[in-house]
Protein backbone atom coordinates (compact mmCIF):
# COMPACT_ATOMS: atom_id res chain seq x y z
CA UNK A 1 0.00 0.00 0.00
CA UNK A 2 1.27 3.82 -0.42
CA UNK A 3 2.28 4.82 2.53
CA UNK A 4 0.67 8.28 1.76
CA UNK A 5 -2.71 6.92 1.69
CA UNK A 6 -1.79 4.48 4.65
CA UNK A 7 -1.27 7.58 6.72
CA UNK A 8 -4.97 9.29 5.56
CA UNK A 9 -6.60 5.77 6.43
CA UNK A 10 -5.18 5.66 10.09
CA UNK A 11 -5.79 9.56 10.26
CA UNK A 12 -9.17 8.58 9.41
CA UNK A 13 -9.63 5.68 11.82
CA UNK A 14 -8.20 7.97 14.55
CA UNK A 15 -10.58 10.53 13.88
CA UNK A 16 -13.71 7.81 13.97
CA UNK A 17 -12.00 6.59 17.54
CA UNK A 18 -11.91 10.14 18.84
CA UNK A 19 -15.45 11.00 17.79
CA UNK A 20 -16.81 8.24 18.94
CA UNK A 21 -15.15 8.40 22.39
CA UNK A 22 -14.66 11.78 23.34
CA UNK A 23 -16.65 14.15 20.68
CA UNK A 24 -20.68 12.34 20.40
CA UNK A 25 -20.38 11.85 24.36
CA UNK A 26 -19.22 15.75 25.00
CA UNK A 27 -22.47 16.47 22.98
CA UNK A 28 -24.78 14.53 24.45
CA UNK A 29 -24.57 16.21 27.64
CA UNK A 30 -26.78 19.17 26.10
CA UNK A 31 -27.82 17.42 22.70
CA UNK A 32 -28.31 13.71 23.01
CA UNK A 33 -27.51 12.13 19.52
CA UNK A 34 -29.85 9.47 17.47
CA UNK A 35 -30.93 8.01 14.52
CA UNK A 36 -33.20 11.24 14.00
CA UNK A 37 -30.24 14.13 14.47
CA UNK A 38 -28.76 15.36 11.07
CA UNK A 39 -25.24 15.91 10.90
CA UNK A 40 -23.11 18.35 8.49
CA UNK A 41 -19.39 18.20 8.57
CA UNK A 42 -17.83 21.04 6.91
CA UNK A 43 -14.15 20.38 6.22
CA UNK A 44 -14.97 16.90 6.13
CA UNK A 45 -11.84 15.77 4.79
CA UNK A 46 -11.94 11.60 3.97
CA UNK A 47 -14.73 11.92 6.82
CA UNK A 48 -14.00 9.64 9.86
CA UNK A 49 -15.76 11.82 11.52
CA UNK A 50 -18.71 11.07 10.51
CA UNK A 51 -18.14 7.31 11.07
CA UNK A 52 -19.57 6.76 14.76
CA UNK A 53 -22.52 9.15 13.49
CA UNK A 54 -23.50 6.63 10.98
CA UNK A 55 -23.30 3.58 13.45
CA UNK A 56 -25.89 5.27 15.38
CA UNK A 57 -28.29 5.84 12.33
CA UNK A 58 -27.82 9.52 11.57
CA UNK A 59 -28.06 10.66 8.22
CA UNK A 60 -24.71 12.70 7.46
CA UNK A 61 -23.74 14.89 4.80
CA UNK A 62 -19.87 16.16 4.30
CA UNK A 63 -18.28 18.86 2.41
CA UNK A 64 -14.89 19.70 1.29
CA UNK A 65 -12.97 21.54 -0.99
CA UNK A 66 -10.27 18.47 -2.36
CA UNK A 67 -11.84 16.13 -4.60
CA UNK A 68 -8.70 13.20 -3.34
CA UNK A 69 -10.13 13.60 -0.20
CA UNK A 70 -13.54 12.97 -0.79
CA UNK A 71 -12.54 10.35 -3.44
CA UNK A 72 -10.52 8.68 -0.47
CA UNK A 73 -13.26 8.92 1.81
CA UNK A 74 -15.99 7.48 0.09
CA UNK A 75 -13.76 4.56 -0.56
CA UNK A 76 -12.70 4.15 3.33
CA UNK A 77 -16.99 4.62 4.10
CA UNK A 78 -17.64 2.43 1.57
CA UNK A 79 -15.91 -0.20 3.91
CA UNK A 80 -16.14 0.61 7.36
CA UNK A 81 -20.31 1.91 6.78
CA UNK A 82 -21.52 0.23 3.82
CA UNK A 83 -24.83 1.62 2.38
CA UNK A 84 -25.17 4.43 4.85
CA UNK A 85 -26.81 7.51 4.82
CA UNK A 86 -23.85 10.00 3.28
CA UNK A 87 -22.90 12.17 0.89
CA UNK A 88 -19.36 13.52 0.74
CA UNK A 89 -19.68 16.07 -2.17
CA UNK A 90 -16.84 18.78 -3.30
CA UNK A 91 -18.75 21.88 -2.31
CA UNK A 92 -17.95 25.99 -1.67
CA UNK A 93 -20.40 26.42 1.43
CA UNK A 94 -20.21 30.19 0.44
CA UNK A 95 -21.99 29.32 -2.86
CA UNK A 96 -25.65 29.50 -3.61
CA UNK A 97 -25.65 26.08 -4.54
CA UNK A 98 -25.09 25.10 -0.89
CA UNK A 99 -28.59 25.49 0.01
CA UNK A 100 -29.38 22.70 -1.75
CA UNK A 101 -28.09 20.74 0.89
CA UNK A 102 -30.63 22.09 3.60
CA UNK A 103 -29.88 22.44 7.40
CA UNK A 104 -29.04 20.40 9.90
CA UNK A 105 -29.17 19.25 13.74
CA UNK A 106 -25.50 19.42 14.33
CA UNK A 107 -22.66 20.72 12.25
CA UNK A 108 -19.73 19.62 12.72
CA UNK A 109 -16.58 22.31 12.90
CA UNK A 110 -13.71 19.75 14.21
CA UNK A 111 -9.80 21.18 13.56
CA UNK A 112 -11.57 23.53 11.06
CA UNK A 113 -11.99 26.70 12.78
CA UNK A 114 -8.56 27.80 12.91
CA UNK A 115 -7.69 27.23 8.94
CA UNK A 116 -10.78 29.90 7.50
CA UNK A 117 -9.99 33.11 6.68
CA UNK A 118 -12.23 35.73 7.77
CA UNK A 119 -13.95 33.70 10.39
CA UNK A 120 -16.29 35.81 11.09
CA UNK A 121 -17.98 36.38 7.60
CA UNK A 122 -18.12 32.72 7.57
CA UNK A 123 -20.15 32.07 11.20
CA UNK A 124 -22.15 34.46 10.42
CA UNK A 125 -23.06 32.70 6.97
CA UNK A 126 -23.48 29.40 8.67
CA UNK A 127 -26.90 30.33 10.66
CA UNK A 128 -28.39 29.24 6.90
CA UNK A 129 -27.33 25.85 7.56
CA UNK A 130 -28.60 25.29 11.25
CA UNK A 131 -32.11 24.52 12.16
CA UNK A 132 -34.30 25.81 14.94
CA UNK A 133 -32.58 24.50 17.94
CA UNK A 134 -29.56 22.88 16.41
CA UNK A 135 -26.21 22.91 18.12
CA UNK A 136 -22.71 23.45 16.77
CA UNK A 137 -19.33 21.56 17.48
CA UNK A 138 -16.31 23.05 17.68
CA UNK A 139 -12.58 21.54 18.21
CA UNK A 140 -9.43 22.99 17.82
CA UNK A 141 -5.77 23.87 18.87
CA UNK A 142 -5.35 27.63 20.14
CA UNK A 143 -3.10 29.32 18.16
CA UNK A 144 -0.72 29.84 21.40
CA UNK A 145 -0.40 26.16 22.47
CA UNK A 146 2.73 24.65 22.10
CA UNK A 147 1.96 22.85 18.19
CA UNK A 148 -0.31 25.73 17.53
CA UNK A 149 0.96 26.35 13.51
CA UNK A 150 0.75 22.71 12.72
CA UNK A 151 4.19 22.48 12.12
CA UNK A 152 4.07 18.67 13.43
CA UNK A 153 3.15 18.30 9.98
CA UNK A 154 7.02 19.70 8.71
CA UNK A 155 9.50 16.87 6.94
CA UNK A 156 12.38 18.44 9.11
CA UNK A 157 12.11 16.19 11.79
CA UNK A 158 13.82 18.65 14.31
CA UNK A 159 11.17 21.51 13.52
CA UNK A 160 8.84 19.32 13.67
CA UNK A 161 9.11 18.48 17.36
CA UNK A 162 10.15 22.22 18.39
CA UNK A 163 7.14 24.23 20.40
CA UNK A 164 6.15 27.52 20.54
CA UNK A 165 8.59 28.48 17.37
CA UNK A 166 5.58 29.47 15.42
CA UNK A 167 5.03 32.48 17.14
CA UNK A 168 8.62 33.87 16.14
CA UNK A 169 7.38 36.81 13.92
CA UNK A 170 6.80 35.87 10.80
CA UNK A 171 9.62 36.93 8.78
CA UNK A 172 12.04 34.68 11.52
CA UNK A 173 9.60 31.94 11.60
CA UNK A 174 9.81 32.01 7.40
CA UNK A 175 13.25 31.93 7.36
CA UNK A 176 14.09 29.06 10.01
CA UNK A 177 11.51 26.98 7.62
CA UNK A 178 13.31 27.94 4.75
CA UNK A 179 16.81 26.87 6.80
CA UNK A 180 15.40 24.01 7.55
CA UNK A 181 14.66 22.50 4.17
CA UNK A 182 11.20 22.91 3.91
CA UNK A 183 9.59 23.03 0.33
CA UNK A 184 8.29 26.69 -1.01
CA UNK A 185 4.35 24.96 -0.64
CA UNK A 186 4.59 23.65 2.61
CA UNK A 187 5.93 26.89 4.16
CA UNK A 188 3.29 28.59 2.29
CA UNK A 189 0.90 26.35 4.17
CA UNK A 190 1.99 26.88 7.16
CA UNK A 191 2.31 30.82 7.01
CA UNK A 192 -1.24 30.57 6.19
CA UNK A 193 -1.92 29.09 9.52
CA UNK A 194 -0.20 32.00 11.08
CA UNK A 195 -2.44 33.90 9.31
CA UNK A 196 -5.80 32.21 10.81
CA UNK A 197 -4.82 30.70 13.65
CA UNK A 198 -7.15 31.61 16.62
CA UNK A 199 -6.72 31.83 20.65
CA UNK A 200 -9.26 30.84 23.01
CA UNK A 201 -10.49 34.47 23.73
CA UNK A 202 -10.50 35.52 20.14
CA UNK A 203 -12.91 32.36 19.54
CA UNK A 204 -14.97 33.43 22.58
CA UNK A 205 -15.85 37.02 21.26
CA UNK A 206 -16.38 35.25 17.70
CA UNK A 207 -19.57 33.38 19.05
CA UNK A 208 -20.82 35.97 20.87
CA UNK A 209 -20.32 38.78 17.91
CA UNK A 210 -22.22 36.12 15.33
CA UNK A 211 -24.88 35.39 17.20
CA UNK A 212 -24.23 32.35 19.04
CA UNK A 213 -23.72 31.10 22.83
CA UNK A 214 -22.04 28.87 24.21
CA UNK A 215 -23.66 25.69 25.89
CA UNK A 216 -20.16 24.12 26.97
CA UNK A 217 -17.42 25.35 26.58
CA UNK A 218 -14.09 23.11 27.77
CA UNK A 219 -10.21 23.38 27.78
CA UNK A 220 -8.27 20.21 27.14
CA UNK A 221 -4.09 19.91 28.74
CA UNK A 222 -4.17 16.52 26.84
CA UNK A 223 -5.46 17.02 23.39
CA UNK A 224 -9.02 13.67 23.46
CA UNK A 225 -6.83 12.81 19.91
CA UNK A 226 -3.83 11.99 21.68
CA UNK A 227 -5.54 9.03 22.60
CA UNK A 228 -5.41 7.32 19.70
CA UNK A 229 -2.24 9.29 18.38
CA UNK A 230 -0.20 8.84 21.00
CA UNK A 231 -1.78 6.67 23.65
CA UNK A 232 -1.91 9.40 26.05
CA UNK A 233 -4.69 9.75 28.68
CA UNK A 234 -6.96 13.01 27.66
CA UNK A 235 -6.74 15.53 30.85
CA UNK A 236 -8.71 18.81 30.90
CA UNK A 237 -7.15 22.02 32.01
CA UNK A 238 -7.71 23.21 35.73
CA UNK A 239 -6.59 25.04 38.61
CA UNK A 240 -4.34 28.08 38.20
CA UNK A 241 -3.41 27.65 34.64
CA UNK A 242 -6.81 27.55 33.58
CA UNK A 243 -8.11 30.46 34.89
CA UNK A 244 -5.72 33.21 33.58
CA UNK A 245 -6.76 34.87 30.18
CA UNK A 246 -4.38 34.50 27.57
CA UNK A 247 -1.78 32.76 29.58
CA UNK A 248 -3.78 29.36 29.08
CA UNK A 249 -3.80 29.65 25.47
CA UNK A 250 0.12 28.25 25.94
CA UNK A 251 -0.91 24.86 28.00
CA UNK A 252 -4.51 24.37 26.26
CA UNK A 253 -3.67 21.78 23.38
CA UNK A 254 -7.49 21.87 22.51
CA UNK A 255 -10.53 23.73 23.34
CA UNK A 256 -14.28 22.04 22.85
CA UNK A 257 -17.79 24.09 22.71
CA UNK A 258 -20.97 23.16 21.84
CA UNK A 259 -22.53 26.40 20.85
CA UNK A 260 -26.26 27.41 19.60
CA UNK A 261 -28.16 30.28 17.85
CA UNK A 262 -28.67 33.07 20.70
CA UNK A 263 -32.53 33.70 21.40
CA UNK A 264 -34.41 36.50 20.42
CA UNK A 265 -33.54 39.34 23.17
CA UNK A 266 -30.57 37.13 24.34
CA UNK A 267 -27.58 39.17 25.36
């Protein structure tokens, strides 16, 4: 087998594991999930996501903007959810043509969030896609956590292990990727990260300024996916670290909300 599209099938099975352990039970504590609930992924990827959603009946739709991903993932659905409700299409959520796909019980925003530019515009936008009650999931890495610019993903495999060098200023971080070997694309990738990239407050003002509020809202030392990455034990953040703005953006390797629509006359 390729070992490129071995990694994307254990990425995929990872995310399944996490979802179904960590992510579905997080959400039933204010949303319990079941055959009925409609789910939307956006940034679907291959869609493993979506996996422990379809063992429990839900219909699922996922959208994404690389056809080899969704070419990869029907294939990998095809064989861990045979005949299940889904539909993984290529798809601008911006466009028109979107509303075609109707709304939805839960949407899905999982390691998303922090690689859309102008994140506002687009929160704003996804109200369309939400129905009367419906809840929203969000995971990601704060931009000031240690692993914040994704630059696990790097081929140097000193960079790829160093923390916290992401938030050199840009024109140092550019040039230590360009030191250490990394191809013009891949730097380009991961500049754009620095360019999206979101901390914990900055996502908290987001919801509220869109018209959203938060249900849960949680802070994770020990990231649920390291789990089945790494075999590490998930640990929230508490105490003294978790209580001081901006400073907890450093130790928080993942933050989880559940957020809805605010009510009419909701502050």
């Amino acid at each position: 087998m390729h070992q490129r599209h071995y990694d994307r099938r254990q990425y995929f099975d990872e995310q399944a594991r996490t979802t179904r352990e960590f992510v579905i039970p997080y959400i039933n504590q204010s949303m319990p999930i079941s055959a009925k609930t409609r789910v939307f992924e956006i940034g679907c990827g291959e869609g493993g996501n979506l996996v422990p959603f379809l063992k429990l009946g839900c219909a699922c739709v996922g959208v994404d903007l690389l056809q080899s991903k969704i070419d990869l993932g029907k294939e990998y659905l095809r064989d861990v959810a045979p005949g299940a409700p889904v539909e993984l299409v290529i798809q601008d959520i911006y466009d028109a043509s979107a509303d075609r796909l109707g709304q939805f019980d839960l949407i899905m925003l999982r390691d998303v969030i922090e690689h859309i530019h102008d994140q506002e515009r687009f929160l704003t936008m996804v109200h369309r896609y939400l129905k009367p009650g419906g809840r929203i999931f969000f995971g990601f890495p704060p931009w000031r956590m240690p692993f914040g610019g994704h630059q696990q993903v790097l081929d140097n495999k000193y960079l790829s292990k160093l923390p916290w060098f992401h938030l050199l200023p840009r024109s140092v971080y550019k040039k230590i990727l360009q030191l250490g070997g990394e191809k013009p694309g891949r730097i380009d990738d991961i500049l754009e990260i620095q360019e999206t990239g979101i901390s914990i407050g900055e996502f908290s003002a987001l919801i509220e300024r869109t018209g959203f509020r938060f249900e849960q809202k949680d802070l994770w030392f020990i990231n649920p996916n390291y789990q089945a990455k790494f075999g590490l034990r998930p640990r929230k953040l508490n105490g003294l670290l978790a209580s001081i703005p901006w400073v907890k953006d450093y130790y928080t390797t993942c933050c989880y909300a559940l957020v809805r629509a605010a009510q009419a006359g909701e502050n």
